[in-house]
C-alpha atoms as a PDB file:
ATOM      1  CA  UNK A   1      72.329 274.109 164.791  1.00  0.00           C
ATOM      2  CA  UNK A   2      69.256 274.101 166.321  1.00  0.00           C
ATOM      3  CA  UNK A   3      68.793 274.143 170.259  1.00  0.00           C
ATOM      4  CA  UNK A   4      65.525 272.481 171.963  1.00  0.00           C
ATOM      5  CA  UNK A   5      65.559 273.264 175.478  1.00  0.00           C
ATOM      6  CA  UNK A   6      68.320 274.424 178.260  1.00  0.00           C
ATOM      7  CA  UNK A   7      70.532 272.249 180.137  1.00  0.00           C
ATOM      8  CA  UNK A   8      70.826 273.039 184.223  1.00  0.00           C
ATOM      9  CA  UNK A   9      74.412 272.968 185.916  1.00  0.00           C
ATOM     10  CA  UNK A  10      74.268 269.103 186.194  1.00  0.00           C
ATOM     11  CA  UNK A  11      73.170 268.761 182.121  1.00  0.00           C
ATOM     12  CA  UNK A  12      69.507 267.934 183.225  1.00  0.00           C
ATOM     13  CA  UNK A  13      66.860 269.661 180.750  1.00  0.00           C
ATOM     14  CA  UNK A  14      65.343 272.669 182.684  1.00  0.00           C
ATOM     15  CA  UNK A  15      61.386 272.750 183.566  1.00  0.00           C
ATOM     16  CA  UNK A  16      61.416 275.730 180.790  1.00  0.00           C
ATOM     17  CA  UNK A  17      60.325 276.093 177.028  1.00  0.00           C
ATOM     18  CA  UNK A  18      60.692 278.549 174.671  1.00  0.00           C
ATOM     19  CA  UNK A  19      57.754 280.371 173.039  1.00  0.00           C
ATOM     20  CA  UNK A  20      57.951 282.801 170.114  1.00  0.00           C
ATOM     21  CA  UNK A  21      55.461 285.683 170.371  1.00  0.00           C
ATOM     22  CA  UNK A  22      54.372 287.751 167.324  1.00  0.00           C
ATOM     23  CA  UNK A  23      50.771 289.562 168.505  1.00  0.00           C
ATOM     24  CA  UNK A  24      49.658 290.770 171.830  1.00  0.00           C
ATOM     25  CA  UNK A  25      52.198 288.477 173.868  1.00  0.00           C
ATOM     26  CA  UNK A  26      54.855 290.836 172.529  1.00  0.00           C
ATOM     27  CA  UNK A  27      54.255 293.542 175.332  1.00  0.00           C
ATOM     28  CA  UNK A  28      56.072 292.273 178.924  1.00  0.00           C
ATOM     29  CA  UNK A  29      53.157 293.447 180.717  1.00  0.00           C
ATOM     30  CA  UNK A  30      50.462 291.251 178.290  1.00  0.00           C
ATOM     31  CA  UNK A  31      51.921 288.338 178.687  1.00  0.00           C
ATOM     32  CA  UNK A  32      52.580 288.154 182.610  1.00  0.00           C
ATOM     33  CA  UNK A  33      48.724 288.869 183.132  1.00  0.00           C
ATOM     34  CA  UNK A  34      48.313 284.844 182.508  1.00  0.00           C
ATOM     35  CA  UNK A  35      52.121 283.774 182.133  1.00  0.00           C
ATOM     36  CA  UNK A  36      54.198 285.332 185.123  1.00  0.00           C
ATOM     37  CA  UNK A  37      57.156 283.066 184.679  1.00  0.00           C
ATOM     38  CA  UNK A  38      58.334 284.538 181.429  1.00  0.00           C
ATOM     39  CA  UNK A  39      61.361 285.837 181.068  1.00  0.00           C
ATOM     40  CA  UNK A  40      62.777 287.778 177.806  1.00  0.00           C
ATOM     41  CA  UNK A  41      64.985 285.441 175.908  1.00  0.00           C
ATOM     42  CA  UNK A  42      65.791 287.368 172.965  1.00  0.00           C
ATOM     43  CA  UNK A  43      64.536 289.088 169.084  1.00  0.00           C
ATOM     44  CA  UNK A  44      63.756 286.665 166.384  1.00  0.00           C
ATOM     45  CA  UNK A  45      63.006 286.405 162.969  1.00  0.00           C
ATOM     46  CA  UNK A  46      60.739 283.528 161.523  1.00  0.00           C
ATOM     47  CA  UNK A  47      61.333 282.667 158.055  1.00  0.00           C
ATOM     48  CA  UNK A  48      59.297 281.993 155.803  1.00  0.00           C
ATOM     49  CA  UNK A  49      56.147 283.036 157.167  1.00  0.00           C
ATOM     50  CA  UNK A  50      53.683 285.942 156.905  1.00  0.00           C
ATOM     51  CA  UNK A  51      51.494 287.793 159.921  1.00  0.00           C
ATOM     52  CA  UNK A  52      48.069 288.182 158.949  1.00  0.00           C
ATOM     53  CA  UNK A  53      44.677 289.151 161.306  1.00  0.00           C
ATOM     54  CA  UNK A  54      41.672 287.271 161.290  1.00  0.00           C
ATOM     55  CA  UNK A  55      38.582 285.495 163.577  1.00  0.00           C
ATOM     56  CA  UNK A  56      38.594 281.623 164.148  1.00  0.00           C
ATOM     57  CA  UNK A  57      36.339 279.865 162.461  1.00  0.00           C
ATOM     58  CA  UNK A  58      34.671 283.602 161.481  1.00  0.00           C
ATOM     59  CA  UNK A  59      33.620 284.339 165.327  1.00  0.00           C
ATOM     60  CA  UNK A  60      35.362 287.926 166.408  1.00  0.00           C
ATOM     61  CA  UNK A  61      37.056 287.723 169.500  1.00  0.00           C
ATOM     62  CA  UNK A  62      35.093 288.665 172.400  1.00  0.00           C
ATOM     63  CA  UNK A  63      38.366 289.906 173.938  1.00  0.00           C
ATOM     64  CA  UNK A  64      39.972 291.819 171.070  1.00  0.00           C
ATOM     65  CA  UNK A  65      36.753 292.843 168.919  1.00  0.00           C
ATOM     66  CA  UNK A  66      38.377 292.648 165.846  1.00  0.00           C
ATOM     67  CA  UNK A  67      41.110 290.316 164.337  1.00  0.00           C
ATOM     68  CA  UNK A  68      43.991 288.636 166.213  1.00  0.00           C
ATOM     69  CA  UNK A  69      46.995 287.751 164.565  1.00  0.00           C
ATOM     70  CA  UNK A  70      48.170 284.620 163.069  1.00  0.00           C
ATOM     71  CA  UNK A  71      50.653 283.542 160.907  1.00  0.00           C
ATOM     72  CA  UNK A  72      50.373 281.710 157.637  1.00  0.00           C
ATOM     73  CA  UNK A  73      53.407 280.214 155.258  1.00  0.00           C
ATOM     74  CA  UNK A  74      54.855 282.664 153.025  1.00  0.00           C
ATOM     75  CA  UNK A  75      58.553 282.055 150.984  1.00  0.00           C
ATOM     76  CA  UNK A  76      60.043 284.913 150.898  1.00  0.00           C
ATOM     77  CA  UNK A  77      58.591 287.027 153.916  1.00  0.00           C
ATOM     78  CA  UNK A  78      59.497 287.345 157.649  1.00  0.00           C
ATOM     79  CA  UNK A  79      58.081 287.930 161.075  1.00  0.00           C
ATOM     80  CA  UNK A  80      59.640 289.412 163.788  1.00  0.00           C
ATOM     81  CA  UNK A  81      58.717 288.515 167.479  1.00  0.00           C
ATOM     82  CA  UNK A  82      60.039 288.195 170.981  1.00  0.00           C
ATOM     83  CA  UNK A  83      61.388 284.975 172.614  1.00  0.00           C
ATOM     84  CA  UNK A  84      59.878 284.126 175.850  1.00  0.00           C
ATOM     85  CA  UNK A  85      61.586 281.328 178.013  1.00  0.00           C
ATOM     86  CA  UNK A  86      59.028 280.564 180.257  1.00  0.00           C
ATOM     87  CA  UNK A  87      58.286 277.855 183.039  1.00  0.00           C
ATOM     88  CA  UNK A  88      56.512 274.575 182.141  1.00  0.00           C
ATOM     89  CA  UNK A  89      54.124 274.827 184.414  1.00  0.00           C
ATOM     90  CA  UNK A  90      52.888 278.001 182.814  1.00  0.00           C
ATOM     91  CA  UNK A  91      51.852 275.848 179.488  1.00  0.00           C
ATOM     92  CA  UNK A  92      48.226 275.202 180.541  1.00  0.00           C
ATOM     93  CA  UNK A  93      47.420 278.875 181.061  1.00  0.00           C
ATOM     94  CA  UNK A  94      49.319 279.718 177.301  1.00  0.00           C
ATOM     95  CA  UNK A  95      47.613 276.901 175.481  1.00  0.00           C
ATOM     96  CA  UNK A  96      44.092 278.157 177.035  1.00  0.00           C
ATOM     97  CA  UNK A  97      44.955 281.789 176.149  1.00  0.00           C
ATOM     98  CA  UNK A  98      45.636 280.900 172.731  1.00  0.00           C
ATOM     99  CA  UNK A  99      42.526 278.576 172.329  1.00  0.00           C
ATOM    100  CA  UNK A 100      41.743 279.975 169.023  1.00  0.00           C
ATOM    101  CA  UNK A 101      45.151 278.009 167.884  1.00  0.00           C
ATOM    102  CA  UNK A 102      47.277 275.372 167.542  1.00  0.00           C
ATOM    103  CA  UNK A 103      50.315 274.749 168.729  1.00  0.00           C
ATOM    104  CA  UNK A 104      53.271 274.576 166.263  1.00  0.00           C
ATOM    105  CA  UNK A 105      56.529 273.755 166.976  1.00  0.00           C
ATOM    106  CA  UNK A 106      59.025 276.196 164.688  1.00  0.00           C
ATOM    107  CA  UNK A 107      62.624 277.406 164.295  1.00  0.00           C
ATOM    108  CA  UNK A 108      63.109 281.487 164.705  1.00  0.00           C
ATOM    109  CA  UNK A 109      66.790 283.482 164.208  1.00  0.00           C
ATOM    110  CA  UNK A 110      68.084 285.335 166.645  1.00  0.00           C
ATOM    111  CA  UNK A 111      69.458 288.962 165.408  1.00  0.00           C
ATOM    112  CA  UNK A 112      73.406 286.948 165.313  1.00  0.00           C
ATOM    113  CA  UNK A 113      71.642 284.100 162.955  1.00  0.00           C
ATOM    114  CA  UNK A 114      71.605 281.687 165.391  1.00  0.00           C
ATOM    115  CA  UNK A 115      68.632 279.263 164.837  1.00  0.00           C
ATOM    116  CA  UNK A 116      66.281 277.941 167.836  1.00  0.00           C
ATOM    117  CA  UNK A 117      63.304 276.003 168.350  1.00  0.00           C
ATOM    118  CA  UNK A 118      60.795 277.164 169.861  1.00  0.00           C
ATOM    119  CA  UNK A 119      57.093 276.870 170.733  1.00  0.00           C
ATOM    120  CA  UNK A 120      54.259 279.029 168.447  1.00  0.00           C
ATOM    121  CA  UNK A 121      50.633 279.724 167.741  1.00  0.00           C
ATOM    122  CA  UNK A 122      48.472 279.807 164.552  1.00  0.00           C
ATOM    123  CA  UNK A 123      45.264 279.857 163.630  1.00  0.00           C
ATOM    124  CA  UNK A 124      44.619 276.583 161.096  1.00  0.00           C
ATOM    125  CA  UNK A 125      40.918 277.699 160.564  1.00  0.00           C
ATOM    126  CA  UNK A 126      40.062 281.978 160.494  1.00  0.00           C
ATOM    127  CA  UNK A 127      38.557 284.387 158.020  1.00  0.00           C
ATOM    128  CA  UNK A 128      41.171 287.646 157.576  1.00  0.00           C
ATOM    129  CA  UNK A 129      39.747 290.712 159.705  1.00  0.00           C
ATOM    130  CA  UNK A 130      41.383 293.833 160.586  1.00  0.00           C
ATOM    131  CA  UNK A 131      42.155 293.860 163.943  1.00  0.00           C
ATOM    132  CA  UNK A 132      40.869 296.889 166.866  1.00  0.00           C
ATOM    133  CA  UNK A 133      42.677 299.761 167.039  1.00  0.00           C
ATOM    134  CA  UNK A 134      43.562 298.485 170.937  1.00  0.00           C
ATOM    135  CA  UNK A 135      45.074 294.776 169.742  1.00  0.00           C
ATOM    136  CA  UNK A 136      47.122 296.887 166.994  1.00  0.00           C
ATOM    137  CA  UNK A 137      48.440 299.663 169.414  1.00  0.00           C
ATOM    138  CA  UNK A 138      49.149 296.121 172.547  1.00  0.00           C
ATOM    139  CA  UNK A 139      51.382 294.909 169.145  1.00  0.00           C
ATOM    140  CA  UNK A 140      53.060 297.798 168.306  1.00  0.00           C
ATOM    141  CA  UNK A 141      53.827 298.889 172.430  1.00  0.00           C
ATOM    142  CA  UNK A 142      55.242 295.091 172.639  1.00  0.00           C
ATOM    143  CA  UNK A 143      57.235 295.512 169.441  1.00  0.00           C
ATOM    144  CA  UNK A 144      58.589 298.985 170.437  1.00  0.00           C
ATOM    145  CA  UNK A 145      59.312 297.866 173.801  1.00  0.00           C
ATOM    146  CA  UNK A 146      61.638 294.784 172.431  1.00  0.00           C
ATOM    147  CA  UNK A 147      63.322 296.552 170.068  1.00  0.00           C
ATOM    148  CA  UNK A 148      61.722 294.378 167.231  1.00  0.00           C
ATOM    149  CA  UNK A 149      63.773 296.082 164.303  1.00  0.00           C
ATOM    150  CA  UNK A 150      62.888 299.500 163.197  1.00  0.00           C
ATOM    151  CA  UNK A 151      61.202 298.924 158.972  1.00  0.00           C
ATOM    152  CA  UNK A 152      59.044 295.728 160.638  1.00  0.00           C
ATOM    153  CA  UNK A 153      57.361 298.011 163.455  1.00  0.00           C
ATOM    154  CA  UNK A 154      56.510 300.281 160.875  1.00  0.00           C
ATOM    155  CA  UNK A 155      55.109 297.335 158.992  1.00  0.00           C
ATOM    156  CA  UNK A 156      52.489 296.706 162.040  1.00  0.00           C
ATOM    157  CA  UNK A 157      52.244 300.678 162.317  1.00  0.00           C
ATOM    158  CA  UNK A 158      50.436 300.841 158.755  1.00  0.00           C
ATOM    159  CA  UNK A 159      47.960 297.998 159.592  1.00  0.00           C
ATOM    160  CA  UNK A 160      44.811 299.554 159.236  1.00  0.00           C
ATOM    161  CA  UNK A 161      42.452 298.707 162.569  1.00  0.00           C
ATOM    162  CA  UNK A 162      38.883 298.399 162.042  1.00  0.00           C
ATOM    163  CA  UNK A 163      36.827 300.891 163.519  1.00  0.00           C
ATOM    164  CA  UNK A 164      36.120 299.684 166.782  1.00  0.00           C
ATOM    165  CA  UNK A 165      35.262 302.440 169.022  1.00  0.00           C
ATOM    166  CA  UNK A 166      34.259 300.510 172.619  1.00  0.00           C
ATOM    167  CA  UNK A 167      36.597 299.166 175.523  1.00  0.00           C
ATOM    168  CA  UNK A 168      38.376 295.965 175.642  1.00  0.00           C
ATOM    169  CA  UNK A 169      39.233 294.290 179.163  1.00  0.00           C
ATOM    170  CA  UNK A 170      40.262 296.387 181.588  1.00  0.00           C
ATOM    171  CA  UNK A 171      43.558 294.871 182.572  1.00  0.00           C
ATOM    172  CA  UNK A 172      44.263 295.618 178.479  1.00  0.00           C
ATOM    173  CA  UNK A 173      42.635 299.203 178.767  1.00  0.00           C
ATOM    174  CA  UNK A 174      45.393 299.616 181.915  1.00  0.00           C
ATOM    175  CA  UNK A 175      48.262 298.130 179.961  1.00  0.00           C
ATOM    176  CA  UNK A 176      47.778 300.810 177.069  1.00  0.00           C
ATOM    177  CA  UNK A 177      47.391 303.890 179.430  1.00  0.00           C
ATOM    178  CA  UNK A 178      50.247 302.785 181.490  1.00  0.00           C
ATOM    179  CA  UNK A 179      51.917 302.188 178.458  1.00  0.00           C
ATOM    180  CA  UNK A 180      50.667 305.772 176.768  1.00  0.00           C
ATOM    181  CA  UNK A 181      51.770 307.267 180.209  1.00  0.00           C
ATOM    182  CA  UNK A 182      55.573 305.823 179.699  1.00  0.00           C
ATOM    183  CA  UNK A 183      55.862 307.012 176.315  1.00  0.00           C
ATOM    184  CA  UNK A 184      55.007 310.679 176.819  1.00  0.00           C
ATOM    185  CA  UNK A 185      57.266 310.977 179.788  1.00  0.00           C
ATOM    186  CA  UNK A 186      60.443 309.592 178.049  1.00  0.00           C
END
């Protein structure tokens, strides 16, 4: 059975959405630089479907220099991600970070097979490129941090970046050394 939305103590729908992140929205620290209000929900799986790298309409991204991910239908194959349940009011600043897409509306499993609905991203319109060795290592932090299951991060871990050797934002440069930082002290 598929749930749409969260009721409040008095069975009034909540000012809240759910939004199921596959790319760089899986690291915590990622999405709060434009989406402070979200809050971990759970794993998922969605079914059905395929990740895949690429530029919109051929133009690289600016940001990433080099592919960002999308999703395309595929029977047969899965992709893991990270349910956000974030505030309404954060919807502008999601829909105008993911520009390059359109918004889908699709139902993910949680890791007990329980089916939601939830709010996604994909690119309708992009020529496959590899993506930077930066977006790639944002993924696999985000996918690491959430636990996404073990044979799926090793999926993104053989993606093969392309050989972009420059700097990307610095709020992203900050995330991966911070990130870097946490995994050799652990």
């Amino acid at each position: 059975m598929a749930t749409s939305g969260f009721k409040d103590q008095r069975g009034q729908e909540e000012e809240s959405f759910l939004y199921f992140a596959y790319g760089s929205n899986l690291l915590t620290e990622r999405i709060h630089l434009q989406n402070p209000s979200a809050a971990f929900f759970c794993v998922a799986r969605l079914q059905d479907f395929k990740l895949d790298f690429g530029n919109a309409e051929g133009k690289e991204s600016k940001v990433w220099h080099g592919g960002i991910a999308t999703i395309f239908q595929s029977p047969g194959d899965d992709v893991w991600g990270v349910v956000w349940k974030m505030n309404k009011s954060n919807l502008s600043s999601l829909d105008k970070q993911e520009k390059a897409y359109a918004p889908i509306e699709v139902n993910v499993y949680t890791q007990e097979g329980k089916e939601i609905t939830c709010r996604t991203y994909l690119m309708r319109n992009y020529e496959s490129a590899p993506p930077s060795p930066q977006y790639k290592k944002v993924i696999c932090m985000g996918a690491k941090e959430n636990g996404l299951p073990l044979e799926y991060r090793r999926k993104l871990d053989a993606i093969e970046p392309n050989d972009y050797q420059g700097r990307v934002s610095d709020d992203v440069e900050d995330i991966i050394r911070e990130g870097e930082a946490k995994l050799i002290s652990t």
